[in-house]
N, C-alpha and C. Protein backbone atom coordinates (compact mmCIF):
# COMPACT_ATOMS: atom_id res chain seq x y z
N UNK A 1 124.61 59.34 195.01
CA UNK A 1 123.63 58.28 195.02
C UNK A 1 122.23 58.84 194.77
N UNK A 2 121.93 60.10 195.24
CA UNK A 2 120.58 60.44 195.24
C UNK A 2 120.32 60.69 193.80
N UNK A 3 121.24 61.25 192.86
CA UNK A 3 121.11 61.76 191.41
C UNK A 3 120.95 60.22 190.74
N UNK A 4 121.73 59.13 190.74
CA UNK A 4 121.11 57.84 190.38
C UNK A 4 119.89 57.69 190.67
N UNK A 5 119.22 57.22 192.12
CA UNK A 5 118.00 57.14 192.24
C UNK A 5 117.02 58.44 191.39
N UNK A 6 116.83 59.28 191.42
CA UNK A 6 116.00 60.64 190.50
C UNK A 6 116.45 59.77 188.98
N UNK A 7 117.46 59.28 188.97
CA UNK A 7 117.34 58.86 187.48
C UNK A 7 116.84 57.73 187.31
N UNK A 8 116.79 57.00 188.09
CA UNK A 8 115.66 55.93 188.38
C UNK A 8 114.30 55.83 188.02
N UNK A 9 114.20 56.80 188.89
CA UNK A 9 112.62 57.14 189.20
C UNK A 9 112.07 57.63 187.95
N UNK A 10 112.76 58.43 187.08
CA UNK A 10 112.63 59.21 185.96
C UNK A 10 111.96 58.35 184.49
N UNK A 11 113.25 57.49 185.01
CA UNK A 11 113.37 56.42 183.95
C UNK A 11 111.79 55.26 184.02
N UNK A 12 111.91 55.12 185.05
CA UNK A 12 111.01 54.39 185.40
C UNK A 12 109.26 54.64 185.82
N UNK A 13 109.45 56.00 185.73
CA UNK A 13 107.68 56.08 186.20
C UNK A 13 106.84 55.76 185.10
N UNK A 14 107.46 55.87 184.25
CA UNK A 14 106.30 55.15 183.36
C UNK A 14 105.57 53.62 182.95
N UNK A 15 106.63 53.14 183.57
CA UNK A 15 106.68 51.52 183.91
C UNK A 15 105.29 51.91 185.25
N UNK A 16 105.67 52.39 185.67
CA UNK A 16 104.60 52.23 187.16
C UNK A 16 103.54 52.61 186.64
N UNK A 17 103.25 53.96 186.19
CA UNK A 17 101.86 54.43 185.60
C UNK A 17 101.18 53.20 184.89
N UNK A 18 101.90 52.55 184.31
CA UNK A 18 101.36 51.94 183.36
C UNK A 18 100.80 50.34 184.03
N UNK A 19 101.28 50.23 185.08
CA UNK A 19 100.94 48.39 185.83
C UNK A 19 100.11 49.39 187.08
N UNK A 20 99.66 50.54 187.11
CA UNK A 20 99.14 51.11 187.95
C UNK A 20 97.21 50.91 186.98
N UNK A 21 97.69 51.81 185.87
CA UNK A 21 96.37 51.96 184.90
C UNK A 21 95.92 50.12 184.74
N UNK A 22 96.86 49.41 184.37
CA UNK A 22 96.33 48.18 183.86
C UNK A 22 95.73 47.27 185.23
N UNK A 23 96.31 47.83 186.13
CA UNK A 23 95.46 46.82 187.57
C UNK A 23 94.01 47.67 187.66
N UNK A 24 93.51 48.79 187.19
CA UNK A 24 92.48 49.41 187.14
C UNK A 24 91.45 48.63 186.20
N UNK A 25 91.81 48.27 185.21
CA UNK A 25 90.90 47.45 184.36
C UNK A 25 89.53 46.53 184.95
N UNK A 26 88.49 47.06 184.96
CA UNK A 26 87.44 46.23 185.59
C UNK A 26 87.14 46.96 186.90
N UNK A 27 87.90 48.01 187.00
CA UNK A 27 87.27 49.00 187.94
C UNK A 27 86.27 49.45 187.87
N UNK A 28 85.48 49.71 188.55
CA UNK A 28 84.53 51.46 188.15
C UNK A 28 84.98 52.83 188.47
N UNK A 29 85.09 53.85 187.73
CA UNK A 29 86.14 54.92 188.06
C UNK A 29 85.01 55.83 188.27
N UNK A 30 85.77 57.43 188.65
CA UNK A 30 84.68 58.37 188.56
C UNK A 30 86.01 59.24 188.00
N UNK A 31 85.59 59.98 187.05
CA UNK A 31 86.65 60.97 186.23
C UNK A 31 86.03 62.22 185.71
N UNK A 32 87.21 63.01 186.35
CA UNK A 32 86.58 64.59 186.07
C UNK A 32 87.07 65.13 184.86
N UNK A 33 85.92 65.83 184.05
CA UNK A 33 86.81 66.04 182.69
C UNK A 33 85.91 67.13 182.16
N UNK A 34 86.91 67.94 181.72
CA UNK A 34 86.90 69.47 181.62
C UNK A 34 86.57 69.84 179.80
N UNK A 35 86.07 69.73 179.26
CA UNK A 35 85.70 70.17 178.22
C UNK A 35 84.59 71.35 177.67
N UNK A 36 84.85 71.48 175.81
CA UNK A 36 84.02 72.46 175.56
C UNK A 36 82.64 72.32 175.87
N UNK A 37 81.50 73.23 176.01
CA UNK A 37 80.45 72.87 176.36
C UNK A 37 79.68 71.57 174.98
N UNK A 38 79.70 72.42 173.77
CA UNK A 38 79.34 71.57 172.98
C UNK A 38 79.96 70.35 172.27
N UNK A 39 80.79 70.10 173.18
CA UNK A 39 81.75 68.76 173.02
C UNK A 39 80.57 67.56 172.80
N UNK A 40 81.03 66.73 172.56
CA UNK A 40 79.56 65.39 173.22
C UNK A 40 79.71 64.68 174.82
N UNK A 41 80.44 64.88 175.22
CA UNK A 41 80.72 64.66 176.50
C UNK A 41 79.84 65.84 177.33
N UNK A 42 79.99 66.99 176.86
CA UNK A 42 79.28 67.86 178.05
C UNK A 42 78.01 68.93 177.04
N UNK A 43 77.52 68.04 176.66
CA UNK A 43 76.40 68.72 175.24
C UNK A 43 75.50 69.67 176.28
N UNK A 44 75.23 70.94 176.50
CA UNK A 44 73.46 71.31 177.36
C UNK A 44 73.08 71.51 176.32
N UNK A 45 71.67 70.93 176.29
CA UNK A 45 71.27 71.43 175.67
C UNK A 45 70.53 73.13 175.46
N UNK A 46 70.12 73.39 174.09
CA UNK A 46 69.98 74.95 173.71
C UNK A 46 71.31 75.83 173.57
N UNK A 47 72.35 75.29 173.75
CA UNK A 47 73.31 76.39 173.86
C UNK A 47 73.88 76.54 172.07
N UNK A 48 73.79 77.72 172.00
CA UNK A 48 73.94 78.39 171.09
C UNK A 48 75.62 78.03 169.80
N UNK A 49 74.90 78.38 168.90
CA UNK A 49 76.15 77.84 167.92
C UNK A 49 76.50 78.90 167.82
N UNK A 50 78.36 79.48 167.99
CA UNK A 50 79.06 80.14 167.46
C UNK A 50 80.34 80.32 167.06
N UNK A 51 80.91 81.05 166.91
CA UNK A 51 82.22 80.85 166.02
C UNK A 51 83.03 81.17 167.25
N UNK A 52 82.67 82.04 168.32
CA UNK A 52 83.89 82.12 169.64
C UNK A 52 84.25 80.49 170.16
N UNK A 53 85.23 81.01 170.59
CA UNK A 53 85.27 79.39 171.20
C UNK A 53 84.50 79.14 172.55
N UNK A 54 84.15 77.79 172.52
CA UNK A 54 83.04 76.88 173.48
C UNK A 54 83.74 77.19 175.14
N UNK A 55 82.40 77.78 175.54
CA UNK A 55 82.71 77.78 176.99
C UNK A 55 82.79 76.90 177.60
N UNK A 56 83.75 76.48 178.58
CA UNK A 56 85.02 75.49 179.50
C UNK A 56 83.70 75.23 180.59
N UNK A 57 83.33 73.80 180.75
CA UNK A 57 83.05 73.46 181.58
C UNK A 57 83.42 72.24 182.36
N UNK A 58 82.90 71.56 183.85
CA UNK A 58 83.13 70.17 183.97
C UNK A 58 82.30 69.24 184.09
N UNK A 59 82.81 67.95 183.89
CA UNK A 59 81.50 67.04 184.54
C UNK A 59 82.04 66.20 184.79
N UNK A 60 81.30 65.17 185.51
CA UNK A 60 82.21 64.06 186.18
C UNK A 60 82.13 62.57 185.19
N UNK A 61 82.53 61.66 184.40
CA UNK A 61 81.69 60.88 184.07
C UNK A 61 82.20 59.13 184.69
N UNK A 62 81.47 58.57 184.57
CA UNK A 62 81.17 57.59 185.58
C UNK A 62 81.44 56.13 184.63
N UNK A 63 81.94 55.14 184.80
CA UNK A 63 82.34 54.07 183.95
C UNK A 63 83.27 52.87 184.28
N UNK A 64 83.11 52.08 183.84
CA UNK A 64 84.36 50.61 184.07
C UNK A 64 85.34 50.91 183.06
N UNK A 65 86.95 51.05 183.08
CA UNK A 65 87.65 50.88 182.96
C UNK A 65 87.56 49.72 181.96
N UNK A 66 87.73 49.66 180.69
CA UNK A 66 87.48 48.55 179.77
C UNK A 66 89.17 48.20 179.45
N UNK A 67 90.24 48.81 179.00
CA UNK A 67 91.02 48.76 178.59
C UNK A 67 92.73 50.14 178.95
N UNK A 68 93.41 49.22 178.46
CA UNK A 68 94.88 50.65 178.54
C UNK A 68 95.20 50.87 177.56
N UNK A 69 95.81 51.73 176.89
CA UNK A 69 96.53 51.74 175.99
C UNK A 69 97.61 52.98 176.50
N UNK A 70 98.24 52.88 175.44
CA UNK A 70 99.63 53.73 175.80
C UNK A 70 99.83 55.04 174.42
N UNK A 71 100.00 56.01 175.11
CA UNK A 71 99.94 57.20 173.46
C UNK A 71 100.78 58.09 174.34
N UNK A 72 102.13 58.51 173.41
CA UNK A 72 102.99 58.58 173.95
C UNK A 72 104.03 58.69 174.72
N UNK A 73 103.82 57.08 175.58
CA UNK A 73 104.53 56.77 176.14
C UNK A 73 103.83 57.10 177.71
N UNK A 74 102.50 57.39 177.31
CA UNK A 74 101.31 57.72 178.89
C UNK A 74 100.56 56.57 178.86
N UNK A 75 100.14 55.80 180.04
CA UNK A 75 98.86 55.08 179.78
C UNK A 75 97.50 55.95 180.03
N UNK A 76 96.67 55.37 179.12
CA UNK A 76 95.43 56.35 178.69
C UNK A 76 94.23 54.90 179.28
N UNK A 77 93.46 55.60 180.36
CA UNK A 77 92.29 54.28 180.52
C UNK A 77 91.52 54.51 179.07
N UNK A 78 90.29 53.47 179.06
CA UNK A 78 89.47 53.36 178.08
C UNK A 78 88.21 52.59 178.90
N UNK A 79 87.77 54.27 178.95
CA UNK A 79 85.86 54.15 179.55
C UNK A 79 84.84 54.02 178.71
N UNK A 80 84.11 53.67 178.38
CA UNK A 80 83.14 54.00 177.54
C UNK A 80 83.78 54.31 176.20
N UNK A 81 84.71 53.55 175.92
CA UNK A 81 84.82 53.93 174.22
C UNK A 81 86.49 55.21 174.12
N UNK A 82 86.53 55.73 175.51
CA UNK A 82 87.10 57.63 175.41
C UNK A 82 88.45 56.76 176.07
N UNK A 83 89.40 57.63 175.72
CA UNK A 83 90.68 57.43 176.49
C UNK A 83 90.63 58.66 177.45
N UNK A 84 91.07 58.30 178.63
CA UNK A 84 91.54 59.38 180.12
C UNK A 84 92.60 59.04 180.66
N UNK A 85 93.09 59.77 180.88
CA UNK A 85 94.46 60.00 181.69
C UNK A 85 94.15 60.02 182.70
N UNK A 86 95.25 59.17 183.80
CA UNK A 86 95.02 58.45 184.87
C UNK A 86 94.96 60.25 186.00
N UNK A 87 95.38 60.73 186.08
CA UNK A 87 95.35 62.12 186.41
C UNK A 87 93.79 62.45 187.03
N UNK A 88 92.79 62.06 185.62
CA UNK A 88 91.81 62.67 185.80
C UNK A 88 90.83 61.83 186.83
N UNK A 89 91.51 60.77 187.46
CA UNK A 89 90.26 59.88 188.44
C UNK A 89 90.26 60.36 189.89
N UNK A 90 89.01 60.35 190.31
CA UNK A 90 88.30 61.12 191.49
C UNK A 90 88.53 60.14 192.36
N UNK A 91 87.67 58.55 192.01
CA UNK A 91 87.25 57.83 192.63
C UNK A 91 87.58 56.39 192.10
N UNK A 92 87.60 55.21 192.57
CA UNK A 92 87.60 54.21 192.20
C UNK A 92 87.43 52.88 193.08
N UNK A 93 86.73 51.89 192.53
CA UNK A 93 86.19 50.59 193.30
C UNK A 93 85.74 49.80 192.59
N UNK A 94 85.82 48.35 193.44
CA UNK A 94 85.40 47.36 192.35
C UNK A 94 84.16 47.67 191.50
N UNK A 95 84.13 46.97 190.95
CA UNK A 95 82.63 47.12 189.46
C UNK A 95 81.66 46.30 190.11
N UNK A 96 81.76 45.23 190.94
CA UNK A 96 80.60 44.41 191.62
C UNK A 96 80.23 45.50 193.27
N UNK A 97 80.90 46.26 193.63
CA UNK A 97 80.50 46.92 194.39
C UNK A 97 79.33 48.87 194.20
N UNK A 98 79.93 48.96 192.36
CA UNK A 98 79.43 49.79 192.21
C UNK A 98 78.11 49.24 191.74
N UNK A 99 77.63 47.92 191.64
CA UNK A 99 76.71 47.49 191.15
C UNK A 99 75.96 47.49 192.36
N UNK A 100 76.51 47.05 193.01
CA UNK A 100 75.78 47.05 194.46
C UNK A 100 74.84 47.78 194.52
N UNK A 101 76.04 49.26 194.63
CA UNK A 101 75.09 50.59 195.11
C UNK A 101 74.20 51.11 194.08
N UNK A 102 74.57 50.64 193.01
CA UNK A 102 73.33 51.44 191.43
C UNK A 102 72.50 50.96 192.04
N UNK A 103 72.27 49.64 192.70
CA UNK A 103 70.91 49.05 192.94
C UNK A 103 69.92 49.71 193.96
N UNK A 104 71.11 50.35 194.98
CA UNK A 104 70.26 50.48 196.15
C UNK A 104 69.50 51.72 196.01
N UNK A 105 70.19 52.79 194.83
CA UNK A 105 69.59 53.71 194.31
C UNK A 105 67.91 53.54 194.03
């Protein structure tokens, strides 16, 4: 019985990921994401153009959840335009509550 259920679960987590990502929609997330420095996501400026490859940094970036989509067979949020994998979220809460607090800033 236990090898059925594991095949269950197997079969099925992607069904969950995916009504997991889509109840996120209209969230505000916080997502950590690891890229090259001169990516456009994590640009500093002055840093130097070269042919080694771009030193690995992180940053957090901050956004409502606009949309899901699915690429192969993962659901991918859609922040600001970027697809993220549900993996990469820190944080999350309604969008009228993160409005809240931008304000009180």
């Amino acid at each position: 019985m236990n090898s059925l259920n594991t095949k269950f679960a197997r079969g099925h987590g992607h069904v969950v990921r995916k009504h997991m990502a889509k109840a996120l929609i209209g969230r505000a997330v916080d997502l950590l994401v690891e890229c090259a420095v001169r990516s456009a996501q994590c640009q500093v400026p002055g840093a130097p153009e070269t042919s080694h490859p771009a030193p690995r940094t992180t940053t957090i970036v901050h956004g409502v959840v606009t949309d899901v989509m699915t690429e192969a067979g993962t659901p991918k949020l859609i922040v600001g335009g970027t697809r993220y994998d549900l993996s990469q979220i820190l944080t999350t809460m309604p969008a009228s509550l993160d409005l809240q607090l931008q304000t009180l800033h």
